[in-house]
C-alpha atoms as a PDB file:
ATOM      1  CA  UNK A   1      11.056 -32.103  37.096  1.00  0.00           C
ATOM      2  CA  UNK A   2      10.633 -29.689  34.144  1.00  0.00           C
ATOM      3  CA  UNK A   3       7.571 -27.284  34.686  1.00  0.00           C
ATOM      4  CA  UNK A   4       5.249 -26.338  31.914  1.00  0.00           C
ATOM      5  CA  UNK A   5       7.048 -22.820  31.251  1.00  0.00           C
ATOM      6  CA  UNK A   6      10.402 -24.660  30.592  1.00  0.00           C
ATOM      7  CA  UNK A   7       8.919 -27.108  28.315  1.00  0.00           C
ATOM      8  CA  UNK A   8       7.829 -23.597  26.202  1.00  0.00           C
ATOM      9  CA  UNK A   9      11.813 -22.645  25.641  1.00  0.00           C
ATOM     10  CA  UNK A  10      13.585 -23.777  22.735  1.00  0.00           C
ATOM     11  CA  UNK A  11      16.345 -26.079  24.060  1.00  0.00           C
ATOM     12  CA  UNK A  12      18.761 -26.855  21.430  1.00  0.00           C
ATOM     13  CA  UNK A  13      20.602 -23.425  19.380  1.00  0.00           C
ATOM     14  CA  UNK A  14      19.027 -24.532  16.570  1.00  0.00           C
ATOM     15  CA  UNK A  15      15.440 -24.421  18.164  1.00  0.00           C
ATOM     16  CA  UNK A  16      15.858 -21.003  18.661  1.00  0.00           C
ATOM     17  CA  UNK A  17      15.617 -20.045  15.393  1.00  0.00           C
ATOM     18  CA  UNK A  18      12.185 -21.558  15.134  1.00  0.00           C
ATOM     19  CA  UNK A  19       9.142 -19.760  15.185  1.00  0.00           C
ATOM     20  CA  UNK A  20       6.183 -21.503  17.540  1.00  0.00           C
ATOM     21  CA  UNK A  21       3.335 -20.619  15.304  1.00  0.00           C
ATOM     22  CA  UNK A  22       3.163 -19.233  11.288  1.00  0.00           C
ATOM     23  CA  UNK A  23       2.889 -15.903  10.775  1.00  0.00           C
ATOM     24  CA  UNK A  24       1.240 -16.586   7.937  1.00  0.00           C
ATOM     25  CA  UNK A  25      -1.420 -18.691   6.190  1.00  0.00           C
ATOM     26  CA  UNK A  26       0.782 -21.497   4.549  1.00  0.00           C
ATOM     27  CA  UNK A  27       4.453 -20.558   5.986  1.00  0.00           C
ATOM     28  CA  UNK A  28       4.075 -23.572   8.378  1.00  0.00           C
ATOM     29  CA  UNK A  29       4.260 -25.925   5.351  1.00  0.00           C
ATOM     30  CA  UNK A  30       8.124 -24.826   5.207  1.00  0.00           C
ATOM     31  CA  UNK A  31      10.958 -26.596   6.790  1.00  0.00           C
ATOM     32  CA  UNK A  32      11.838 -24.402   9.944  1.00  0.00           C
ATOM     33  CA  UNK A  33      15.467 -23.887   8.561  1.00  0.00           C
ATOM     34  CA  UNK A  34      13.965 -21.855   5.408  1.00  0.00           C
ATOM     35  CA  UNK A  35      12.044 -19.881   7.358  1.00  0.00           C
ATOM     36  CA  UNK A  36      12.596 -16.368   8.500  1.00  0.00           C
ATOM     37  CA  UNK A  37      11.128 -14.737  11.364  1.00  0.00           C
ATOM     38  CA  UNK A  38      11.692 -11.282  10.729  1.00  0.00           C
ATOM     39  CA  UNK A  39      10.411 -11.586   7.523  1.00  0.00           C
ATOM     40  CA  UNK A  40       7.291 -13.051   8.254  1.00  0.00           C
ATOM     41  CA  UNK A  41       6.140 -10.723  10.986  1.00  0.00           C
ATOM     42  CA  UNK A  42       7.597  -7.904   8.404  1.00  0.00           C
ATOM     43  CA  UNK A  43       5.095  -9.189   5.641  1.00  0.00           C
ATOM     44  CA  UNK A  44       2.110  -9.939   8.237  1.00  0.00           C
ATOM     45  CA  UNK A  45       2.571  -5.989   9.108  1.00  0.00           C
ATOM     46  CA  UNK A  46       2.910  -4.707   5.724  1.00  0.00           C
ATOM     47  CA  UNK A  47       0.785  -6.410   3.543  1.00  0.00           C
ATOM     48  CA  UNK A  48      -2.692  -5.182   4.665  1.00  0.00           C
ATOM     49  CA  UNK A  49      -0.665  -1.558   4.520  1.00  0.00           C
ATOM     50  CA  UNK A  50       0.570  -1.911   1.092  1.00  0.00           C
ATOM     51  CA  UNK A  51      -3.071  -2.867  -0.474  1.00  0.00           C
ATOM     52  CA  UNK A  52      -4.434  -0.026   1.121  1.00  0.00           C
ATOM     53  CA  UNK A  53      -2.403   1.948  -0.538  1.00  0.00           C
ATOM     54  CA  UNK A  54      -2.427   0.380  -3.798  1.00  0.00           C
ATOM     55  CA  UNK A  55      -6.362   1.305  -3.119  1.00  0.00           C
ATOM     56  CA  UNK A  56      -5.384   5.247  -2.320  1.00  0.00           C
ATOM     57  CA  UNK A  57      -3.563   5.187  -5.489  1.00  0.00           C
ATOM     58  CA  UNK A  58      -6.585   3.502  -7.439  1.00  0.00           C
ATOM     59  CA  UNK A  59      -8.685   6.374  -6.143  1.00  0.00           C
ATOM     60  CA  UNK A  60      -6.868   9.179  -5.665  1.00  0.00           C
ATOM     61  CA  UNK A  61      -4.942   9.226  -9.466  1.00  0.00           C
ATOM     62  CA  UNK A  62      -8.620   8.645 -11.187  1.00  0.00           C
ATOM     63  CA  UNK A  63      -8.463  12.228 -11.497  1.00  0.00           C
ATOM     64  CA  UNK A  64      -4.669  12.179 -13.036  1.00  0.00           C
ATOM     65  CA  UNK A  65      -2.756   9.666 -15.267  1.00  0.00           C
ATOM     66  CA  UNK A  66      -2.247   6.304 -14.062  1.00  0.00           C
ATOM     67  CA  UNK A  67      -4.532   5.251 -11.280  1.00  0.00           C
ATOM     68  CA  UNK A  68      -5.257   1.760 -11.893  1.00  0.00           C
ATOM     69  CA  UNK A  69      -1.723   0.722 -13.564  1.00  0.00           C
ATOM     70  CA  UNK A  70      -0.037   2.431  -9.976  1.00  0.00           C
ATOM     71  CA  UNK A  71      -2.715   0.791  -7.814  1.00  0.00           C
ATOM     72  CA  UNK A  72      -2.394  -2.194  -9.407  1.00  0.00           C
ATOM     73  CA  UNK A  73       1.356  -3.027  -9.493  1.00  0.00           C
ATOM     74  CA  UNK A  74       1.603  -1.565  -5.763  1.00  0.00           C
ATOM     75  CA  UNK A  75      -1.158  -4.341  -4.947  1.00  0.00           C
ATOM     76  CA  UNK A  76       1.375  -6.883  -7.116  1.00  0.00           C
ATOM     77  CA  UNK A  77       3.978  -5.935  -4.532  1.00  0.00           C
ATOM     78  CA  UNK A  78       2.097  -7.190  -2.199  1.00  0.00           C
ATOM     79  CA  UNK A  79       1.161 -10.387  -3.029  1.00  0.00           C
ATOM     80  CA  UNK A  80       5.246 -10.562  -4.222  1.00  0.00           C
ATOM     81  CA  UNK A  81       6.548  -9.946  -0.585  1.00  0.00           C
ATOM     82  CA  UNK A  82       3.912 -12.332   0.201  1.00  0.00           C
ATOM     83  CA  UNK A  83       5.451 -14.781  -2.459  1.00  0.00           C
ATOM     84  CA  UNK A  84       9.345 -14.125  -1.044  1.00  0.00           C
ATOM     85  CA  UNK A  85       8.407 -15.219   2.401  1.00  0.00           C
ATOM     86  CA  UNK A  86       6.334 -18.727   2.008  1.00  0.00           C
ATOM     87  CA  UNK A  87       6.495 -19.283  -1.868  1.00  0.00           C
ATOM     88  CA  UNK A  88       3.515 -20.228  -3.713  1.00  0.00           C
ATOM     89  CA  UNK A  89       1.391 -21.938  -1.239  1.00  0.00           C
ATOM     90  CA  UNK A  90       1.522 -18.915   0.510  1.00  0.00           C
ATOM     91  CA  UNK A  91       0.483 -17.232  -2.805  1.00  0.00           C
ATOM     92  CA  UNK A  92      -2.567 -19.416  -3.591  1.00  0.00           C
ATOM     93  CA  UNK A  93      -3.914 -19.770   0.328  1.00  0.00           C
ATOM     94  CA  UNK A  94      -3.809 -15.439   0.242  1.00  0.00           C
ATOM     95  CA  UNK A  95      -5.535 -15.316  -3.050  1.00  0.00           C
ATOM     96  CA  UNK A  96      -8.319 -17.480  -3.857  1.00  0.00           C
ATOM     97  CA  UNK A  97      -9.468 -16.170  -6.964  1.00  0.00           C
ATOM     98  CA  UNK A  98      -7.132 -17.741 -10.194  1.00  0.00           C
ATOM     99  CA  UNK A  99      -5.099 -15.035 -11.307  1.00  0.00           C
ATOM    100  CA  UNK A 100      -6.281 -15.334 -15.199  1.00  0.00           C
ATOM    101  CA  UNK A 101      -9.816 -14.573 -13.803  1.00  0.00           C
ATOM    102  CA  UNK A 102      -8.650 -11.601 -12.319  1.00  0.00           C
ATOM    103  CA  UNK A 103      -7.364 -10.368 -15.862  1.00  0.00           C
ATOM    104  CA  UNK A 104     -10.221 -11.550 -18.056  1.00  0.00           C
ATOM    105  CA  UNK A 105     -12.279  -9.326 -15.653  1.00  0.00           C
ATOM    106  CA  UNK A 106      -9.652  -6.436 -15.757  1.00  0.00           C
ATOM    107  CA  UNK A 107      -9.827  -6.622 -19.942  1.00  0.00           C
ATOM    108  CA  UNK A 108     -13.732  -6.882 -19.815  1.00  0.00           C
ATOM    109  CA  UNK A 109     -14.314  -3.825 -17.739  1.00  0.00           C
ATOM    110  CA  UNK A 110     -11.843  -2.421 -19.718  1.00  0.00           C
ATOM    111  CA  UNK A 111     -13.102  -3.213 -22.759  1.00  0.00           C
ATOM    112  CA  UNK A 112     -16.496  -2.077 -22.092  1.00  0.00           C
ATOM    113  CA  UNK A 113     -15.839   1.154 -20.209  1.00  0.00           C
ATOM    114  CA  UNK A 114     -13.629   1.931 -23.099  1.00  0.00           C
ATOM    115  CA  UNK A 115     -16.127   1.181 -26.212  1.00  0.00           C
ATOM    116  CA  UNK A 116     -19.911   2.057 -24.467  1.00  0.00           C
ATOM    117  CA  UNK A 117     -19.427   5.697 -25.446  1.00  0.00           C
ATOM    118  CA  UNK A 118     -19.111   4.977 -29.222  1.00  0.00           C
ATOM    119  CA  UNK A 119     -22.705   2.751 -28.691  1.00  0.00           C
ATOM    120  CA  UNK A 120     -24.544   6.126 -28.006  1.00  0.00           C
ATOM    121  CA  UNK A 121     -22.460   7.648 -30.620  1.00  0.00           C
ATOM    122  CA  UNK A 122     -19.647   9.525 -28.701  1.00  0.00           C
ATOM    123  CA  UNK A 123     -15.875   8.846 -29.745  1.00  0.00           C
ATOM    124  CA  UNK A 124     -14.100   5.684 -27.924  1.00  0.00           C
ATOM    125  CA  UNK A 125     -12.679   5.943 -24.542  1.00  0.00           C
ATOM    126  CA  UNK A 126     -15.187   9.320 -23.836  1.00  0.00           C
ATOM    127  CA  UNK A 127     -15.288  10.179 -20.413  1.00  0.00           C
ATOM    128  CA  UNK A 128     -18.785  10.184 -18.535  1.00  0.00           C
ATOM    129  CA  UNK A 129     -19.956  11.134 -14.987  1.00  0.00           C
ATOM    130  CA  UNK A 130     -22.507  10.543 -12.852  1.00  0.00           C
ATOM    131  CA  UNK A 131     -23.497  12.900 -10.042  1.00  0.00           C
ATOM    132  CA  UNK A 132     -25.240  10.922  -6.949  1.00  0.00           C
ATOM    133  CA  UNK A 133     -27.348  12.678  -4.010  1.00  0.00           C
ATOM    134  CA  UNK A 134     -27.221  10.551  -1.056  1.00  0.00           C
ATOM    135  CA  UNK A 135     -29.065  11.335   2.242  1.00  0.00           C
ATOM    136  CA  UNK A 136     -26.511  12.500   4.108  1.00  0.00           C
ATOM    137  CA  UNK A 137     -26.086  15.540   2.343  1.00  0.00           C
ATOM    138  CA  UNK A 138     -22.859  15.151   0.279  1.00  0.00           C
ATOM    139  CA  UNK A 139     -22.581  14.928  -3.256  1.00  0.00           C
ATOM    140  CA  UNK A 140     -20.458  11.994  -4.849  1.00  0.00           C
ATOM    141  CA  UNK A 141     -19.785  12.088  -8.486  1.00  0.00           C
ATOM    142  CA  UNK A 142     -18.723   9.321 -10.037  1.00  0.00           C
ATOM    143  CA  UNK A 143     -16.343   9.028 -13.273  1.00  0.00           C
ATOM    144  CA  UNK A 144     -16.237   6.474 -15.883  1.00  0.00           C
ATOM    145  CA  UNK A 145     -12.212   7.250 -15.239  1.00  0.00           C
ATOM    146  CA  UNK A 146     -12.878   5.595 -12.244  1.00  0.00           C
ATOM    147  CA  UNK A 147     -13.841   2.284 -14.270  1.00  0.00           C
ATOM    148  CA  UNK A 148     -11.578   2.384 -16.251  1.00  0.00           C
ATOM    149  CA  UNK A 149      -8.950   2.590 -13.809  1.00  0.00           C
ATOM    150  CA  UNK A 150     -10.574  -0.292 -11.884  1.00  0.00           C
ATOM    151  CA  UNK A 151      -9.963  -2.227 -14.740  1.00  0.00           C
ATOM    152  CA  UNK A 152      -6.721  -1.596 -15.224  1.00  0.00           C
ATOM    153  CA  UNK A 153      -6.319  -2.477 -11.536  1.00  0.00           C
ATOM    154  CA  UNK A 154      -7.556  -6.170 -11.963  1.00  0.00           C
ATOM    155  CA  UNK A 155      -5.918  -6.441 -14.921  1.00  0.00           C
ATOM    156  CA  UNK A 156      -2.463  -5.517 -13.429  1.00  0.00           C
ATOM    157  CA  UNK A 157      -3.223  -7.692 -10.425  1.00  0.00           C
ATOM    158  CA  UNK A 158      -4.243 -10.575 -12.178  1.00  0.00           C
ATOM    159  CA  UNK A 159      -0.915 -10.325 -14.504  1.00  0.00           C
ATOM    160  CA  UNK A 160       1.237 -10.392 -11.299  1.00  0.00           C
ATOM    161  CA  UNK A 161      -0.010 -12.707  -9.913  1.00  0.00           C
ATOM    162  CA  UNK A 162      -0.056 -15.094 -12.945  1.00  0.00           C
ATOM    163  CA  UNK A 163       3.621 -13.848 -13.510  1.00  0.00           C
ATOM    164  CA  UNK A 164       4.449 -15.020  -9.601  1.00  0.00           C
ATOM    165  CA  UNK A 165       2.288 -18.254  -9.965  1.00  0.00           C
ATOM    166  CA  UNK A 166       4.326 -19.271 -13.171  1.00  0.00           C
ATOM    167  CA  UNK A 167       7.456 -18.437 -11.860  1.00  0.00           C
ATOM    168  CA  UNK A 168       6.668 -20.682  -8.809  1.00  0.00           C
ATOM    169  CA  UNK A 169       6.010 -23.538 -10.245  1.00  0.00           C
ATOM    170  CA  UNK A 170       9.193 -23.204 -12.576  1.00  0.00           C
ATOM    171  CA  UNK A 171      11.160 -22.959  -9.388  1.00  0.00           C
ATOM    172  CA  UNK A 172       9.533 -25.948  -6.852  1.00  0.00           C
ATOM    173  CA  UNK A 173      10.112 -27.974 -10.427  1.00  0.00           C
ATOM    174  CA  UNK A 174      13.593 -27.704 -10.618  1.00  0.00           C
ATOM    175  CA  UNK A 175      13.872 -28.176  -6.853  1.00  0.00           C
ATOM    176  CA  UNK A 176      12.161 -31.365  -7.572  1.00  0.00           C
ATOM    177  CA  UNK A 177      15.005 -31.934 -10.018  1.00  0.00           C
ATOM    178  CA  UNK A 178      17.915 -31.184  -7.786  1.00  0.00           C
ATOM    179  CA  UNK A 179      16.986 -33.198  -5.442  1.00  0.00           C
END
């Protein structure tokens, strides 16, 4: 009689290529033969890793060129190693905001950051700061670089991961074809 541990072992050679439980949100949805282990616990360490940085780079290059374009496609990487390992239910389970939101946002910030200066009758795309005094004791000033490069960000973002979505569904339709 078979015990409960050896029920838990893969018995066949092909079994043991199969991962128990998904790594990720919608991986399961895959046949087990298209599935790679090593890739999905690679992608469930790295992701959250990547977006911080794509978040160090938002912040830390406000004060140099190219913050929020940086950020923005590091953040795309993300959500593209994402996109290698389960496709695109993977991609819309991880994001659940539509990409073209993401970029009307981007543009509007964008937009606005870039043309409020000329309302109060400085040239467009003047930069602005704000000093803040918190309790603590530490001052934080803020930038209207800073917005701008935020909506650069979503606007990158929201471009990717239109660009991945699109691409997806070009692919599982001529999957559909082939088979």
């Amino acid at each position: 009689m078979a015990s409960s541990s050896d029920r838990d072992v893969p018995q066949g050679p092909e079994d043991r290529d199969t991962p128990r439980q998904p790594w990720l949100l919608a991986v399961a949805e895959q046949p087990p033969l298209r599935r790679s282990v090593v890739l999905e616990v690679t992608a469930r360490a790295v992701f959250p890793t990547v977006l911080l940085l794509s978040v160090h780079l938002l912040f830390a290059g406000h004060y140099a060129l190219g913050g929020g374009f940086a950020g923005g496609l590091v953040a795309g990487l993300a959500f593209v190693l994402r996109y290698v390992v389960a496709g695109s239910a993977e991609l819309s389970s991880a994001v659940r905001i539509r990409p073209l939101a993401l970029t009307g946002a981007g543009l509007g910030l964008t937009t606005v950051v870039a043309l409020l200066p000329a309302a109060f009758g400085a040239p467009v795309l003047a930069s602005g700061s704000l000093t803040l005094h918190p309790p603590w004791g530490t001052e934080i000033t803020l930038s209207s670089n800073l917005a701008l490069d935020v909506g650069v960000y979503l606007l990158v973002l929201g471009a990717v991961l239109d660009l991945l979505r699109t691409l997806g569904a070009g692919v599982h339709a001529s999957e559909g074809e082939e088979e």
